[in-house]
Protein backbone atom coordinates (compact mmCIF):
# COMPACT_ATOMS: atom_id res chain seq x y z
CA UNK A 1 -93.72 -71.97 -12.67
CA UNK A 2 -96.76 -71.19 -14.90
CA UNK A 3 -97.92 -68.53 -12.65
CA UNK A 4 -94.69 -67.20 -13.08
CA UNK A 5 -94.56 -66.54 -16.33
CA UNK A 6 -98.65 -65.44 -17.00
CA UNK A 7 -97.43 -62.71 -14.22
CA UNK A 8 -99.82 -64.45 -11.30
CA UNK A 9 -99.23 -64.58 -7.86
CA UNK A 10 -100.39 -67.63 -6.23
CA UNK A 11 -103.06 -67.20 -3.43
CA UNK A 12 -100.96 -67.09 -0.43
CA UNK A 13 -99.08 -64.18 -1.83
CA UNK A 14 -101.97 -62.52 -3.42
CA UNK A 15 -104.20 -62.75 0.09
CA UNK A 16 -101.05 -61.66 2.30
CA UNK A 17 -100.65 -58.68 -0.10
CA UNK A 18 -103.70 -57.75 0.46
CA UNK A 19 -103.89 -57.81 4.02
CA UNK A 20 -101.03 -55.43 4.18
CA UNK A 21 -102.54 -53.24 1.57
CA UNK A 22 -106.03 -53.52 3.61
CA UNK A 23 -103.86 -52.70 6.53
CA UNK A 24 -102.24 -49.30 5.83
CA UNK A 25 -106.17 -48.44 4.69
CA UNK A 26 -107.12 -48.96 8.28
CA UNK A 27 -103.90 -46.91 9.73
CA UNK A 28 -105.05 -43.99 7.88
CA UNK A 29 -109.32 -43.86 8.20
CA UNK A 30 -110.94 -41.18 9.71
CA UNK A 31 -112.65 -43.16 12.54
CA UNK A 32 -110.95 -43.24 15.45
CA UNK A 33 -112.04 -47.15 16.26
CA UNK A 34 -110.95 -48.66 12.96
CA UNK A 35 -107.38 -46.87 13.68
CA UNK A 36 -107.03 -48.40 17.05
CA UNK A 37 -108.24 -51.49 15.38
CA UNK A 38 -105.24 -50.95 12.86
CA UNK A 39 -102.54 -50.84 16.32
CA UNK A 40 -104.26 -53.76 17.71
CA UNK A 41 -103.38 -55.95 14.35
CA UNK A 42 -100.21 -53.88 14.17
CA UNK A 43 -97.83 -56.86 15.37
CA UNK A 44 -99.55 -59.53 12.96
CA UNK A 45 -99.75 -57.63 10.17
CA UNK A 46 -96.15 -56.83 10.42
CA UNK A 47 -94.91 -60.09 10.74
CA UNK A 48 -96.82 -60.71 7.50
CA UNK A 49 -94.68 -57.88 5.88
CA UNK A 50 -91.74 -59.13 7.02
CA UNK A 51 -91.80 -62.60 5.12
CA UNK A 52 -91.98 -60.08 1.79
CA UNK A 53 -89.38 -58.04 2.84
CA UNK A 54 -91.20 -54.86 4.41
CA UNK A 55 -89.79 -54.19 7.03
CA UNK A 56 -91.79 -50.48 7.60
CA UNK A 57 -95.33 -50.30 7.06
CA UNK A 58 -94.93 -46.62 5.75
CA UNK A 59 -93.67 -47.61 2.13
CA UNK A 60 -95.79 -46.85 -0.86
CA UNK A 61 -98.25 -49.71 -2.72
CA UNK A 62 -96.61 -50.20 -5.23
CA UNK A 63 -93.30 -50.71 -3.31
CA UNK A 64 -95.37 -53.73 -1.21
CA UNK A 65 -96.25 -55.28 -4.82
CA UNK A 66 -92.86 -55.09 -5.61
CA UNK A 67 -91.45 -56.80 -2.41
CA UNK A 68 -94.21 -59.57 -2.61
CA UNK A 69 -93.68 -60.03 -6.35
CA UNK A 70 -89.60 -60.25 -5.72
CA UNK A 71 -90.29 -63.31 -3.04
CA UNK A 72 -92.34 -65.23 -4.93
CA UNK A 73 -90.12 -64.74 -8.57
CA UNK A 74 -86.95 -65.78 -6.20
CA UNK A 75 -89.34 -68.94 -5.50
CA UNK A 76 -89.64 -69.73 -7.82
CA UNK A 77 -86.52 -69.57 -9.51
């Protein structure tokens, strides 16, 4: 609940946010080996997304924050 309130995600959220984020960095690189790295972890990192809510992996950063933010404040409360 504390975390909650100082505006905090808790690790788990945090690291899985990050992943995503780290993710849709890899989609878009210029070398051709990290991108077919990015399809490889395609599957995974989706079925991270979809525990927050993201259901496409095209949505904007701040729109992943968001999603990850709303599961943990429903959590929570």
């Amino acid at each position: 609940m504390l975390l909650f309130y100082c505006c905090v995600l808790p690790i788990v959220h945090n690291v899985d946010e990050h992943r995503i984020l780290f993710y849709k960095k890899l989609k878009c690189h210029s070398s051709a080996l990290l991108r077919v790295l990015a399809k490889i972890c395609y599957p995974e990192i989706l079925s991270i997304a979809n525990k927050y809510n993201v259901h496409c992996l095209d949505v904007s950063v701040g729109q992943v924050r968001r999603c990850v933010w709303q599961v943990f404040a429903d959590s929570v409360m």
